[in-house]
N, C-alpha and C. Protein backbone atom coordinates (compact mmCIF):
# COMPACT_ATOMS: atom_id res chain seq x y z
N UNK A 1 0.84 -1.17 0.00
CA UNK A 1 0.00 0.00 0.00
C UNK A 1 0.89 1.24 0.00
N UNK A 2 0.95 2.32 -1.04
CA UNK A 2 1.91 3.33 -1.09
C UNK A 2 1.55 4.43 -0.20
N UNK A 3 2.55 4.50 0.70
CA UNK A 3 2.13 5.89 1.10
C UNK A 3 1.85 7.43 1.18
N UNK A 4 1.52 8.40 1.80
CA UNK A 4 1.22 9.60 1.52
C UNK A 4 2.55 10.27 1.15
N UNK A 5 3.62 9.54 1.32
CA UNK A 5 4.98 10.71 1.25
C UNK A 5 4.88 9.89 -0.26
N UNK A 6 5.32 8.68 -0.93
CA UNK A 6 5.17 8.26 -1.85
C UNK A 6 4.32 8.77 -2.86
N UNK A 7 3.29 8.91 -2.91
CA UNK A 7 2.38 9.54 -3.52
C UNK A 7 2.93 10.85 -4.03
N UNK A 8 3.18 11.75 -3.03
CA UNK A 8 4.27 13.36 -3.58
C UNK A 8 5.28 12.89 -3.79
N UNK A 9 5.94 12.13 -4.28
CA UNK A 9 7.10 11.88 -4.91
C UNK A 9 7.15 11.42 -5.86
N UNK A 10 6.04 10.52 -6.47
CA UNK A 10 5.39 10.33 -7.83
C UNK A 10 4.91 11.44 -8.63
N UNK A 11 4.30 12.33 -7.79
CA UNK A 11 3.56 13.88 -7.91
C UNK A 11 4.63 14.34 -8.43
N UNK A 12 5.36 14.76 -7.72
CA UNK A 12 6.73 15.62 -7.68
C UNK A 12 7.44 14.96 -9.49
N UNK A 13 7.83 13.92 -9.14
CA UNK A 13 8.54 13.34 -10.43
C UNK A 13 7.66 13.36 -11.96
N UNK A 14 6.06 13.27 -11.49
CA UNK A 14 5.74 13.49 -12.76
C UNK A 14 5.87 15.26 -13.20
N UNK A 15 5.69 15.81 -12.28
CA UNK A 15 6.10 17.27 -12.24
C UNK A 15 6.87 17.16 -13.48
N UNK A 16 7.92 17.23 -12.85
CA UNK A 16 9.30 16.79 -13.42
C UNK A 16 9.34 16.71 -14.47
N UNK A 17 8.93 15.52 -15.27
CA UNK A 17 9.00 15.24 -16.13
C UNK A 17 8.44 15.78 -17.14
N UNK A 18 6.97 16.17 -16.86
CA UNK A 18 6.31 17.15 -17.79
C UNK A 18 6.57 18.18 -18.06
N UNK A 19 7.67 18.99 -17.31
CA UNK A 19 8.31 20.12 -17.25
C UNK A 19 9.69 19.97 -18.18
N UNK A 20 10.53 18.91 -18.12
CA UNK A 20 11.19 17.84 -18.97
C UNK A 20 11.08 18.07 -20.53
N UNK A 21 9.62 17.86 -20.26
CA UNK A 21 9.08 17.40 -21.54
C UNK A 21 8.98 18.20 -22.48
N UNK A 22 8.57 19.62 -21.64
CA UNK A 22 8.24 20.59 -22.59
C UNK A 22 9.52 21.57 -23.21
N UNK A 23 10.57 21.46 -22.41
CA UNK A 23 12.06 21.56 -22.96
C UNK A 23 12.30 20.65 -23.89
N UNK A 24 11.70 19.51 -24.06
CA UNK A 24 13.10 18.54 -24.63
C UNK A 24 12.30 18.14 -26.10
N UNK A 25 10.91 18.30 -26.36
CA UNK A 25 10.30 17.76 -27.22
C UNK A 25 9.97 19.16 -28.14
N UNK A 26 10.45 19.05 -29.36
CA UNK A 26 10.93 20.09 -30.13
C UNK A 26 9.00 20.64 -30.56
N UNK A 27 8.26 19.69 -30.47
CA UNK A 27 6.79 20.51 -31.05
C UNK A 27 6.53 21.01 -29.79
N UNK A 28 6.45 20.78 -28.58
CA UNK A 28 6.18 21.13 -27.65
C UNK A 28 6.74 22.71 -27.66
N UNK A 29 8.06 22.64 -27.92
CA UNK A 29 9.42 23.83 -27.67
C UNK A 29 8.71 24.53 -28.59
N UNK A 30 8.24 23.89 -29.81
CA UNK A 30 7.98 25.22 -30.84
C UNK A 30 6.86 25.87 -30.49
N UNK A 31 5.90 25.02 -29.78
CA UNK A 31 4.86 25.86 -29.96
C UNK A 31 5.19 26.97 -28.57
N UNK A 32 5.64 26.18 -27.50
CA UNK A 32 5.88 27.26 -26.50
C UNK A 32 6.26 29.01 -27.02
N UNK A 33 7.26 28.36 -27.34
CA UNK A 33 8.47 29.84 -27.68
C UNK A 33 7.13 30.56 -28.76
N UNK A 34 7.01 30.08 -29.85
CA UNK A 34 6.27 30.46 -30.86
C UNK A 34 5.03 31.20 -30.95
N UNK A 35 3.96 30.42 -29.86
CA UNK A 35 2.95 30.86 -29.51
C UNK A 35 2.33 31.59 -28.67
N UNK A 36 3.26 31.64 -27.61
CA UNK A 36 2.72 32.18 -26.45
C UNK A 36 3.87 33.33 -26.62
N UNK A 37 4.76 33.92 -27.28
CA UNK A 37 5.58 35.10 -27.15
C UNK A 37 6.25 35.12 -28.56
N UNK A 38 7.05 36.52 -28.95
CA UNK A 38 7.20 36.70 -30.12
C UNK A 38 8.74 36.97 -30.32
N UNK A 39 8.93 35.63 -29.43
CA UNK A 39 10.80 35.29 -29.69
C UNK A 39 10.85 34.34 -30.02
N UNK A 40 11.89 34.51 -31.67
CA UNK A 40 11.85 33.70 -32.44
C UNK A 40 13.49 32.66 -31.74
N UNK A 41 13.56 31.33 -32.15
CA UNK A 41 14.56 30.21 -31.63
C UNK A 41 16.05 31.53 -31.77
N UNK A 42 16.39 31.84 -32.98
CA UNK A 42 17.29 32.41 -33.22
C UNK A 42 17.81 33.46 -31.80
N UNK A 43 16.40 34.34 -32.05
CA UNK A 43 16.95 35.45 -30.79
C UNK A 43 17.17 34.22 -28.87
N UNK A 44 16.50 33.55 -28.64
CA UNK A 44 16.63 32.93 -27.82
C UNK A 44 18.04 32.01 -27.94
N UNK A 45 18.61 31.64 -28.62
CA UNK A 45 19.78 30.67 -28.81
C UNK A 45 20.56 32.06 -28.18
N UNK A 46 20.35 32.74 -29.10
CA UNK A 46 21.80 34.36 -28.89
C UNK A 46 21.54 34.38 -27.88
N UNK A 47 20.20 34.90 -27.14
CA UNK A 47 19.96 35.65 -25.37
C UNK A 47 20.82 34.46 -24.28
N UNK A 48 20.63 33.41 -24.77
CA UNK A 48 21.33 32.14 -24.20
C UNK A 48 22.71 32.20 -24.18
N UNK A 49 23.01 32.25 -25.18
CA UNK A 49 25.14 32.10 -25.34
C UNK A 49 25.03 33.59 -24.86
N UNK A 50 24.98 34.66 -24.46
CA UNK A 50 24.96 36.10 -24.46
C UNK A 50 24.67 35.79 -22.57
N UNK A 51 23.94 35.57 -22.07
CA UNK A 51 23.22 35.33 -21.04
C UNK A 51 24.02 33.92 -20.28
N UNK A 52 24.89 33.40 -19.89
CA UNK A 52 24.75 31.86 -19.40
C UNK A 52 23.79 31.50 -17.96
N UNK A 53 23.82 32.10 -17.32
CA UNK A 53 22.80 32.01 -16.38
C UNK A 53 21.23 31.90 -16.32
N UNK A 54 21.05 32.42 -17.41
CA UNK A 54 19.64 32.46 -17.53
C UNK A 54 18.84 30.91 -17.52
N UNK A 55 19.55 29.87 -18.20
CA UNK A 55 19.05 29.00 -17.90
C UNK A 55 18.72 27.80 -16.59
N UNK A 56 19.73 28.62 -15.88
CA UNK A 56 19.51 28.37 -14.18
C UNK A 56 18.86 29.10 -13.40
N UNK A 57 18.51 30.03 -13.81
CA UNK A 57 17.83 31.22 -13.48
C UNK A 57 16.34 30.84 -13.59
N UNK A 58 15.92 30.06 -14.76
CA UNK A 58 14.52 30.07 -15.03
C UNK A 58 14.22 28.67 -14.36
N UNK A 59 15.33 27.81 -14.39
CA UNK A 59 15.05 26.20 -13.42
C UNK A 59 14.93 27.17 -12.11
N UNK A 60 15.42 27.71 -11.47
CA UNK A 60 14.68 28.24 -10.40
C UNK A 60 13.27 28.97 -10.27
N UNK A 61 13.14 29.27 -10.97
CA UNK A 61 11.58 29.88 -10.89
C UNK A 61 10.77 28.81 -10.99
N UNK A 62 11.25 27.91 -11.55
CA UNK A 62 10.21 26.95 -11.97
C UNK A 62 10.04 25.68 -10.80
N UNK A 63 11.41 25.51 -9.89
CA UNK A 63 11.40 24.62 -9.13
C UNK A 63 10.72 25.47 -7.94
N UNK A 64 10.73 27.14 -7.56
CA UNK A 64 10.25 27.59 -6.50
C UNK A 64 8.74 27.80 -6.97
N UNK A 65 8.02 27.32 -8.37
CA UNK A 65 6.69 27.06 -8.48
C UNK A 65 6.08 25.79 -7.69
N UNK A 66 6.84 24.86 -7.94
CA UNK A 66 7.17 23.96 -7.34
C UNK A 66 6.92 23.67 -5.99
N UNK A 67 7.96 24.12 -5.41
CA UNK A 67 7.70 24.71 -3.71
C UNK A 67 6.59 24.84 -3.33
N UNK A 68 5.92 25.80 -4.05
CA UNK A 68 4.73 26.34 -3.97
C UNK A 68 3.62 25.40 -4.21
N UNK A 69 3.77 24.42 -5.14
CA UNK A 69 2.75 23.44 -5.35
C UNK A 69 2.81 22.37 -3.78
N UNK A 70 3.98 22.27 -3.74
CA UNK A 70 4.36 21.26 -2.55
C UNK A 70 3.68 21.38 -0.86
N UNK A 71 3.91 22.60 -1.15
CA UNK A 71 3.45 23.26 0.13
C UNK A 71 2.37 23.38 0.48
N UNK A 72 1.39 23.55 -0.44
CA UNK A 72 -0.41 23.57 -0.27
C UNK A 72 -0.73 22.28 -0.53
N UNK A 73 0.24 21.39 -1.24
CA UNK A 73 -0.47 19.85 -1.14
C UNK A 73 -0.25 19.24 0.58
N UNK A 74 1.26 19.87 1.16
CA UNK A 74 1.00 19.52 2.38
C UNK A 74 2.76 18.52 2.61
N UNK A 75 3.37 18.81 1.73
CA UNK A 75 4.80 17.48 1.89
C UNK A 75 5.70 18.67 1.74
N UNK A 76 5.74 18.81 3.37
CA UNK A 76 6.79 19.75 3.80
C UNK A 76 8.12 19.21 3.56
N UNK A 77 8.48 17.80 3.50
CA UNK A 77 10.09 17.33 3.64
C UNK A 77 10.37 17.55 2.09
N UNK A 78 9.51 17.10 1.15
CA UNK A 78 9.77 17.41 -0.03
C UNK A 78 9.81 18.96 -0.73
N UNK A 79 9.05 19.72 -0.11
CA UNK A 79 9.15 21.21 -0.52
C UNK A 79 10.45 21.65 0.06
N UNK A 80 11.00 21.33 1.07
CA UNK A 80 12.52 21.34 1.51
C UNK A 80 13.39 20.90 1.06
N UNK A 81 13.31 20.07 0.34
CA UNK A 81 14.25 19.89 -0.59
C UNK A 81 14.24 20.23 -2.31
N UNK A 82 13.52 20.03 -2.47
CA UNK A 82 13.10 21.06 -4.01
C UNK A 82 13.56 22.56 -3.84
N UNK A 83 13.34 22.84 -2.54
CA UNK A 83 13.83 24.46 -2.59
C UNK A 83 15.26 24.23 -1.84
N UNK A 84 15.89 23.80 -1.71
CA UNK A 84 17.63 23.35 -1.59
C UNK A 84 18.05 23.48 -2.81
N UNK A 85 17.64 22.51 -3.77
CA UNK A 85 18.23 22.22 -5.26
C UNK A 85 17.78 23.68 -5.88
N UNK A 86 17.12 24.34 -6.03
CA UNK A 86 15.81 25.57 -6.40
C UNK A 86 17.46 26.76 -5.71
N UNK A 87 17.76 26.45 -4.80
CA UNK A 87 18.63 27.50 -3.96
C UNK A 87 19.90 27.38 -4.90
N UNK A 88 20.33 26.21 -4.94
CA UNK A 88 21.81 25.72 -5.75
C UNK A 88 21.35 26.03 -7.53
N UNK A 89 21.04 26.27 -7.60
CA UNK A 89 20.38 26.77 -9.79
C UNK A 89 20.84 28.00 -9.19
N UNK A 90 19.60 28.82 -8.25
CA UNK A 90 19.89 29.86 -8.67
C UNK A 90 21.45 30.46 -8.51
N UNK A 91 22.03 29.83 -7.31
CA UNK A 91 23.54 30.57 -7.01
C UNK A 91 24.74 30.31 -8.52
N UNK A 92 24.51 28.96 -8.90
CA UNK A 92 25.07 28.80 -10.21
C UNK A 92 24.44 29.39 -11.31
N UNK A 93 23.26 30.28 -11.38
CA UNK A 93 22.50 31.14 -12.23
C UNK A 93 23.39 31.79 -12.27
N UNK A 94 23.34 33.02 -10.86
CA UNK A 94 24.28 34.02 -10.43
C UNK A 94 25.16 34.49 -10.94
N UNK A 95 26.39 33.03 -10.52
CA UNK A 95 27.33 32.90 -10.65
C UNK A 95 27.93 33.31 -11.98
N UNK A 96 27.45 32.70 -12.75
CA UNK A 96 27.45 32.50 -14.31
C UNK A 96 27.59 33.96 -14.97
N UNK A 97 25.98 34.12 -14.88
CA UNK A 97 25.56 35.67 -15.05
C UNK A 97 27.00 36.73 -15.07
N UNK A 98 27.37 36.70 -13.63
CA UNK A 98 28.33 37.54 -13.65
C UNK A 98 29.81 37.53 -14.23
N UNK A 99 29.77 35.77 -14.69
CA UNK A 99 30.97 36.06 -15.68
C UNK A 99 30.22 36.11 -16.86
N UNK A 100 29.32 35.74 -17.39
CA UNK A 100 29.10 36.49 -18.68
C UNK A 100 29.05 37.74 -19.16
N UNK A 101 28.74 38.84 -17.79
CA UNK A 101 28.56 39.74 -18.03
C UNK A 101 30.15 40.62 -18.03
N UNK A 102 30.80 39.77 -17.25
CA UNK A 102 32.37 40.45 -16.90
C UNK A 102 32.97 39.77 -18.47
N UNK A 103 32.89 39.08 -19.20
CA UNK A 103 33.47 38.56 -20.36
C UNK A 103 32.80 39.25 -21.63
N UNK A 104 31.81 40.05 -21.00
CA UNK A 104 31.07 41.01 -22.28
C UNK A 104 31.92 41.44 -22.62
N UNK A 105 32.24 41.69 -24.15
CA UNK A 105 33.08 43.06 -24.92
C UNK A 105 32.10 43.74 -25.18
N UNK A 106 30.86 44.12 -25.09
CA UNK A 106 29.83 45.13 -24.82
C UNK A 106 30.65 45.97 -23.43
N UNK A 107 29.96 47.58 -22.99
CA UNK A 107 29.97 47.87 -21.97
C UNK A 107 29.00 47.63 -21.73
N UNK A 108 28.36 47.61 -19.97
CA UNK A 108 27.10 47.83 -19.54
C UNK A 108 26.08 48.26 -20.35
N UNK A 109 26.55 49.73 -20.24
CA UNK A 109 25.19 50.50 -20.82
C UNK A 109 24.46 50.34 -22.13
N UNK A 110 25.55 50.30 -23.24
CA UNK A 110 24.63 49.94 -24.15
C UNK A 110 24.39 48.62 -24.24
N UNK A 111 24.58 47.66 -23.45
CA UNK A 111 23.84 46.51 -23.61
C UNK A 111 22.34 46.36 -22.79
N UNK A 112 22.28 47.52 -21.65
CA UNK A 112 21.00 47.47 -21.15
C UNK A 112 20.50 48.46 -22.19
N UNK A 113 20.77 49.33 -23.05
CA UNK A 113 19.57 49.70 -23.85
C UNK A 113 19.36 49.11 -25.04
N UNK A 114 20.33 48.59 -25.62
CA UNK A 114 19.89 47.12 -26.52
C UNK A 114 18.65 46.54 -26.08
N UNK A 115 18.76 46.08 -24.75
CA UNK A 115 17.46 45.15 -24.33
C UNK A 115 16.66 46.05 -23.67
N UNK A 116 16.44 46.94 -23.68
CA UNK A 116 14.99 47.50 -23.40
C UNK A 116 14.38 48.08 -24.74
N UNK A 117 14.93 47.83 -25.71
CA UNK A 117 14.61 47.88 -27.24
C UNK A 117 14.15 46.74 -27.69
């Protein structure tokens, strides 16, 4: 008979996976990017190599959604640890970030008004 912690950990993993899924399965990816916003693969590949953090950056938002799901279902040991791993993205987000941004041959400034364009 599986239990209640079992149960959120199946929860949790299908999470996971469907979240997985929608990164890794290219119709899925297209329609995301495609449909719901008006950034095309190209500009996203660049914001990516331009950006390295960002993609740890957004696994954190997504694992502290997470959290958030965890927490109103009620599996406190598991929302504690999702937001551990959720803590470690973002510091290697950070991290990143700031050498990409220190390895810019851009200066600062005009690269923040690039992107508010």
């Amino acid at each position: 008979m599986p239990t209640k912690h079992s149960l959120n950990n199946s929860t949790l993993t299908l999470t996971m996976m469907h979240i997985l899924n929608i990164f890794t399965n290219k119709k899925s990816r297209h329609y995301v990017i495609q449909k719901r916003s008006n950034i095309s693969l190209s500009k996203l590949k660049k914001y990516i190599k331009e950006n390295w953090g960002s993609p740890f950056i957004i696994t954190f938002i997504i694992l502290l959604m997470n959290v958030a799901t965890l927490l109103t279902v009620g599996s406190l040991a598991i929302a504690n640890t999702v937001a551990t791993y959720a803590f470690y993205t973002l510091i290697c987000g950070v991290v990143l970030q700031f050498i990409s941004f220190s390895k810019s041959k851009k200066p600062l400034k005009s690269r923040l008004l690039n992107e508010s364009n």
